[in-house]
C-alpha atoms as a PDB file:
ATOM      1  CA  UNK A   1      53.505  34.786   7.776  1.00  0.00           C
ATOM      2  CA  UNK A   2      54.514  31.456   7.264  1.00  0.00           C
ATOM      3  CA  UNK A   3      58.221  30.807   5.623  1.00  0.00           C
ATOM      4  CA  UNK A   4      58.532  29.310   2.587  1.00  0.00           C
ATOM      5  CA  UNK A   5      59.946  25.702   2.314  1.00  0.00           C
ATOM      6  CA  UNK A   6      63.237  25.097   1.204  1.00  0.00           C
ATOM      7  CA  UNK A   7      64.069  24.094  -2.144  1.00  0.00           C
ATOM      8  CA  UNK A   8      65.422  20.862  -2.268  1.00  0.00           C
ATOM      9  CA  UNK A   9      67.849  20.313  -5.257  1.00  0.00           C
ATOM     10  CA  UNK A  10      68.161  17.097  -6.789  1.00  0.00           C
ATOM     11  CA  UNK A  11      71.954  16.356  -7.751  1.00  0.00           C
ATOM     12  CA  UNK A  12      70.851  13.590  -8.930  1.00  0.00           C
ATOM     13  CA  UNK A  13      68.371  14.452 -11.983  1.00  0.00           C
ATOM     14  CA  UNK A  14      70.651  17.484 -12.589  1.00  0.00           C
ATOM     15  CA  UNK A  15      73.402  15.816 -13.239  1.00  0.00           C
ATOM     16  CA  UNK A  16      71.983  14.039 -16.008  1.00  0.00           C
ATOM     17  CA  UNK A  17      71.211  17.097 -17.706  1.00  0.00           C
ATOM     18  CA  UNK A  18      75.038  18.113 -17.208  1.00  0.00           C
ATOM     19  CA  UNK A  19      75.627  14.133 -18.745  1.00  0.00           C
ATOM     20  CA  UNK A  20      73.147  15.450 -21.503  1.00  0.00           C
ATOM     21  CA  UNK A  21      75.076  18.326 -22.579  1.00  0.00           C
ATOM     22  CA  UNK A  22      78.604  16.615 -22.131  1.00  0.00           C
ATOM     23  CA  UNK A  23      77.436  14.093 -24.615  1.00  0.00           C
ATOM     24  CA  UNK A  24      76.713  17.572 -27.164  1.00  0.00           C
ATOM     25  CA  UNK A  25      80.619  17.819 -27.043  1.00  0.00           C
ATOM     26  CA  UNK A  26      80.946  14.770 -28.579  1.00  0.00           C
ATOM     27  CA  UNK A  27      79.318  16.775 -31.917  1.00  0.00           C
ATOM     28  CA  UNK A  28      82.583  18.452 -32.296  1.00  0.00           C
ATOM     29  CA  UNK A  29      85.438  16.588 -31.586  1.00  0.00           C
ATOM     30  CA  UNK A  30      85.335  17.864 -27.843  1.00  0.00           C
ATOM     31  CA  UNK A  31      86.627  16.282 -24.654  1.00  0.00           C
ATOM     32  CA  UNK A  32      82.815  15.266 -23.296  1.00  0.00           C
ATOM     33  CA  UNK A  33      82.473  17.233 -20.114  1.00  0.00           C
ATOM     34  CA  UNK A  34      78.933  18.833 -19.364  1.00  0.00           C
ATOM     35  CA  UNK A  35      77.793  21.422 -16.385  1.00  0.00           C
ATOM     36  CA  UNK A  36      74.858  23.281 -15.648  1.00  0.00           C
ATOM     37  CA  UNK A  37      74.440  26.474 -13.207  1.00  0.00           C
ATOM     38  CA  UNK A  38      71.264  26.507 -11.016  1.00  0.00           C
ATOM     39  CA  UNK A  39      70.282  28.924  -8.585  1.00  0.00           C
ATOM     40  CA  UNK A  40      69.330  28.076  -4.555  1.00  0.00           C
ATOM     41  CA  UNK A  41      65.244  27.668  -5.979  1.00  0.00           C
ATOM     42  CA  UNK A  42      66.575  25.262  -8.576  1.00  0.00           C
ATOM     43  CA  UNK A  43      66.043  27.204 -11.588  1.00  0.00           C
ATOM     44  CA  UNK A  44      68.610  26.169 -14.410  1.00  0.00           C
ATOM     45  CA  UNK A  45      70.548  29.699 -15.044  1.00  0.00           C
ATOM     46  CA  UNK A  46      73.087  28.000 -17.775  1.00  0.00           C
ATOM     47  CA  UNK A  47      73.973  24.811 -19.721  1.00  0.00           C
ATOM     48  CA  UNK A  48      76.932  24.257 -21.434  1.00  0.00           C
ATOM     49  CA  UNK A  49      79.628  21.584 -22.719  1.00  0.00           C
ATOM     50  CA  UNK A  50      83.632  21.798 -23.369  1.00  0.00           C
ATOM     51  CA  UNK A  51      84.453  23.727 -26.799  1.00  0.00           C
ATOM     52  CA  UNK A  52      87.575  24.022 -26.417  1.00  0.00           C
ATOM     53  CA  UNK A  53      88.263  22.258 -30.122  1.00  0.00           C
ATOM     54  CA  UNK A  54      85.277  23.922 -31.523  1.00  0.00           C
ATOM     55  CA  UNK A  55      86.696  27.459 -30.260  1.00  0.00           C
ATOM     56  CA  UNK A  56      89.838  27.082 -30.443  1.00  0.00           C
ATOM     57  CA  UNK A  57      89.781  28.395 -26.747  1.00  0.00           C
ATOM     58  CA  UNK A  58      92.091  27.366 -24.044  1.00  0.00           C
ATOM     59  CA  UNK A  59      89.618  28.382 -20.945  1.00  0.00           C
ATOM     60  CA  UNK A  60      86.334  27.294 -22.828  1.00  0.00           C
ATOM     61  CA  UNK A  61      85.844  24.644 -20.192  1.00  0.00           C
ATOM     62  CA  UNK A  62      82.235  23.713 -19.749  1.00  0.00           C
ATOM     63  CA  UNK A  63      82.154  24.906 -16.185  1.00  0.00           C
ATOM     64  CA  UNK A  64      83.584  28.254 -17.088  1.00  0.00           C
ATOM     65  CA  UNK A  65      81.424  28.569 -19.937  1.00  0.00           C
ATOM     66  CA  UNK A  66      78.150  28.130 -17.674  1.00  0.00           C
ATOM     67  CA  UNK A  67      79.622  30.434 -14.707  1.00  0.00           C
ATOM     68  CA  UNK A  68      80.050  33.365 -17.771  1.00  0.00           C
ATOM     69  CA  UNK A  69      76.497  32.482 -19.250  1.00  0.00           C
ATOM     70  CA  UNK A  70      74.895  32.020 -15.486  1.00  0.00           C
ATOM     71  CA  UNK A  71      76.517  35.576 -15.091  1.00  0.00           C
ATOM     72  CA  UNK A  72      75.617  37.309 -17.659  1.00  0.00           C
ATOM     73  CA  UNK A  73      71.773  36.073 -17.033  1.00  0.00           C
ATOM     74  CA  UNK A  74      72.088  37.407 -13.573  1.00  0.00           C
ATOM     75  CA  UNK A  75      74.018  40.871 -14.261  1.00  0.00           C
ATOM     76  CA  UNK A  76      76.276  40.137 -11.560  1.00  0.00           C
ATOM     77  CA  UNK A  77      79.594  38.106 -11.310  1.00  0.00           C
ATOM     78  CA  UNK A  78      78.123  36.974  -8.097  1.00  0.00           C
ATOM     79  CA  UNK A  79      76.706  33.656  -8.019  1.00  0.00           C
ATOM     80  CA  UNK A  80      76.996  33.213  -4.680  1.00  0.00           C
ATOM     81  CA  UNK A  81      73.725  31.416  -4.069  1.00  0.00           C
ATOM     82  CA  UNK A  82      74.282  28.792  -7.300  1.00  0.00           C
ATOM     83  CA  UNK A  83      75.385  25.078  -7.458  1.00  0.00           C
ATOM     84  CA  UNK A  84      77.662  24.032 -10.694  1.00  0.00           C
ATOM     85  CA  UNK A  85      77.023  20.670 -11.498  1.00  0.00           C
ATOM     86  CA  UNK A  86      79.672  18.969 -13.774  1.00  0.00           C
ATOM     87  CA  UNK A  87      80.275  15.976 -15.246  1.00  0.00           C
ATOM     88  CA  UNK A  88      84.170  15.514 -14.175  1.00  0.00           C
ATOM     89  CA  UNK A  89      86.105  17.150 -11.080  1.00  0.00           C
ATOM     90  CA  UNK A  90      86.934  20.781 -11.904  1.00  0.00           C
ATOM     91  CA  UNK A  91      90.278  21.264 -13.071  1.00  0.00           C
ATOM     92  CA  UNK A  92      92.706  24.126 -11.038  1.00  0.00           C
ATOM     93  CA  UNK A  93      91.087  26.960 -13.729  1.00  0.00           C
ATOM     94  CA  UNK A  94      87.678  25.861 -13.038  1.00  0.00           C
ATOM     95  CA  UNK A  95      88.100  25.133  -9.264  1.00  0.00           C
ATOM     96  CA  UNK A  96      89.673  28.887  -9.404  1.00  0.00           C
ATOM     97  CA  UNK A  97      86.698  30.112 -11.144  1.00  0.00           C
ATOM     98  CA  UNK A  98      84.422  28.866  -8.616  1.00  0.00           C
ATOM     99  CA  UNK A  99      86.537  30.693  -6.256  1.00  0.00           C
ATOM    100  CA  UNK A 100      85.773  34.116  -7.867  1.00  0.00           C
ATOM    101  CA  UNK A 101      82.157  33.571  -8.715  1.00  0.00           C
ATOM    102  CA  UNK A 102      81.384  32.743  -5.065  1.00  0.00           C
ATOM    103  CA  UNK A 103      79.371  29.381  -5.854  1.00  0.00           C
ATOM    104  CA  UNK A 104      77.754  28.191  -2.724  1.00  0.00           C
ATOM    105  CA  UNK A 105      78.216  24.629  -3.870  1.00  0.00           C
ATOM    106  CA  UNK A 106      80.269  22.432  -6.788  1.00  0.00           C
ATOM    107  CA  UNK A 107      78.508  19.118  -7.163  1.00  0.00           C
ATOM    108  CA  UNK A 108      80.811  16.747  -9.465  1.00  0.00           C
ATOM    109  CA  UNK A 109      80.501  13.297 -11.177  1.00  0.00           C
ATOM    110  CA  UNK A 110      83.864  11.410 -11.644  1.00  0.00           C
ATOM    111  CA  UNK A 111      87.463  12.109 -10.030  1.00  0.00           C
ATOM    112  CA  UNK A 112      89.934  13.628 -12.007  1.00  0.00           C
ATOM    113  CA  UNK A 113      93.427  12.094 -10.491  1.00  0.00           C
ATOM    114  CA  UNK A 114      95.338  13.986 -13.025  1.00  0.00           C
ATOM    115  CA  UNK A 115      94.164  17.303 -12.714  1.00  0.00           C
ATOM    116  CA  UNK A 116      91.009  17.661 -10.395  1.00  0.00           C
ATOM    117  CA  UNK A 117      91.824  20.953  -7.868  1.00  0.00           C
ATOM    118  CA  UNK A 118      88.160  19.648  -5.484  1.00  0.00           C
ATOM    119  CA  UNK A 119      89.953  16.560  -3.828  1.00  0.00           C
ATOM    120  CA  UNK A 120      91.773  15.305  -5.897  1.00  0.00           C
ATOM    121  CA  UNK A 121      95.108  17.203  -6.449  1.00  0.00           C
ATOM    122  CA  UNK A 122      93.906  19.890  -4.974  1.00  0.00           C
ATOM    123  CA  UNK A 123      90.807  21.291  -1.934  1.00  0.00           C
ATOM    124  CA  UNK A 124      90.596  24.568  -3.777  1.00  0.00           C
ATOM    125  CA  UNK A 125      86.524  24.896  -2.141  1.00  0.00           C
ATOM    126  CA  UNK A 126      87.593  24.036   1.177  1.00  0.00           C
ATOM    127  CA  UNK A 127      90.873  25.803   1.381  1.00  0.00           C
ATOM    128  CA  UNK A 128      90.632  28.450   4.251  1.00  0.00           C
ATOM    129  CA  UNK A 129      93.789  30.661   3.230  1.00  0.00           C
ATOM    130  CA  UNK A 130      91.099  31.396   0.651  1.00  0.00           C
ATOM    131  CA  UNK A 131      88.602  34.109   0.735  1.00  0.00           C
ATOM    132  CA  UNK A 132      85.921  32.210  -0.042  1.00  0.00           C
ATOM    133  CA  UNK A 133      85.173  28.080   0.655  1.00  0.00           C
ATOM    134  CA  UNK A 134      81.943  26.314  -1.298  1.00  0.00           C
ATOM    135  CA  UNK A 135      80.491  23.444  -0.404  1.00  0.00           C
ATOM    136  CA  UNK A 136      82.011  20.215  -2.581  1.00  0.00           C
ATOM    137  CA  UNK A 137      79.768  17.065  -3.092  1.00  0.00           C
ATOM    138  CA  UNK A 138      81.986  14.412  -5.195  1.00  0.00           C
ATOM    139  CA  UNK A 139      80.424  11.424  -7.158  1.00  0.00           C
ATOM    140  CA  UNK A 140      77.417  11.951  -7.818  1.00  0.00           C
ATOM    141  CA  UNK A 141      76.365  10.101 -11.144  1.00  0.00           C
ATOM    142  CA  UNK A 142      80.513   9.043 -11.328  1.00  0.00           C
ATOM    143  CA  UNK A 143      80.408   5.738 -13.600  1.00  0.00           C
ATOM    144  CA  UNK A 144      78.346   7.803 -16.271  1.00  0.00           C
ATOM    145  CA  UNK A 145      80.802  10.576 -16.704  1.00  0.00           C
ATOM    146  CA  UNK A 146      83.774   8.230 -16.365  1.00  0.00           C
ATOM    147  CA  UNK A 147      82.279   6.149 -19.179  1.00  0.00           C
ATOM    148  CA  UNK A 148      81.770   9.214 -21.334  1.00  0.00           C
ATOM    149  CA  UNK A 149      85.134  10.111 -20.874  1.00  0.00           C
ATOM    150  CA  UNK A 150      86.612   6.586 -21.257  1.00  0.00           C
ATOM    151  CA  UNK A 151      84.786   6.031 -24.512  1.00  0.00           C
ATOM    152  CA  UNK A 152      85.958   9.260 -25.518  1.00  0.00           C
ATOM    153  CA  UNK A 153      89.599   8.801 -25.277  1.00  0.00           C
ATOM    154  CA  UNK A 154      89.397   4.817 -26.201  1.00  0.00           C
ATOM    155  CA  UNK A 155      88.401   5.910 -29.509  1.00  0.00           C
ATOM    156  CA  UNK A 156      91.079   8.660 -30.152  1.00  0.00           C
ATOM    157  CA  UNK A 157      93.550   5.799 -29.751  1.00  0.00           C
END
């Protein structure tokens, strides 16, 4: 029996869907910040955008957001064979949240120097006092989120 070939996962095109839904947050008044959840064969699991404004909800982060929806696809709080992809470098929640889903891997567009907990401030994937360490690709599709973000918060001044 032969094996199958592995699934090659293109951070690339999926980041522009994250970039896609960041721009949705935009709709509402929403810091723009998009992620998607995809499983190791590369099929999109969940899709979501910051609503923290539209919710009224501290932890409605998009990356927590997709981690709930991804899990409540799968039945299982396990995700431990899914890449997040998100627009901006998770924050310590979202890093943390990572953590307890068991990601395999957190692929990210721009830095976050005030807050990011992947690098940043923080090496919440790779710390091994941890349980649990994901793989953490950085800057992937960074000047698109950064402008999304810039734009954003040029315009609230």
């Amino acid at each position: 029996m032969d094996a199958k070939p592995a699934v090659t996962i293109d951070h690339h095109e999926l980041m522009g869907l994250a970039l896609v839904e960041a721009a949705r947050a935009l709709e509402h008044g929403d810091v723009p910040i998009g992620a998607v959840v995809v499983d190791s064969h590369g099929v999109l699991l969940a899709s979501r955008h910051n609503e923290r404004e539209l919710t009224g909800d501290p932890t409605a982060h998009a990356e927590v957001l997709a981690l709930r929806d991804a899990a409540a696809l799968r039945g299982s709080w396990r995700l431990d064979d899914c890449t997040l992809v998100v627009t901006l470098e998770p924050c310590v929640m979202c890093a943390g949240a990572c953590h307890l889903a068991r990601v395999a891997t957190v692929v990210f567009g721009a830095l976050d120097l005030k807050a990011g907990a992947l690098g940043s401030l923080y090496n919440v994937g790779t710390d091994a006092r941890l349980n649990h360490e994901f793989c953490v690709r950085p800057g992937v599709r960074a000047d698109e989120g950064g402008e999304l973000l810039r734009s954003f918060f040029a315009a609230r001044r």
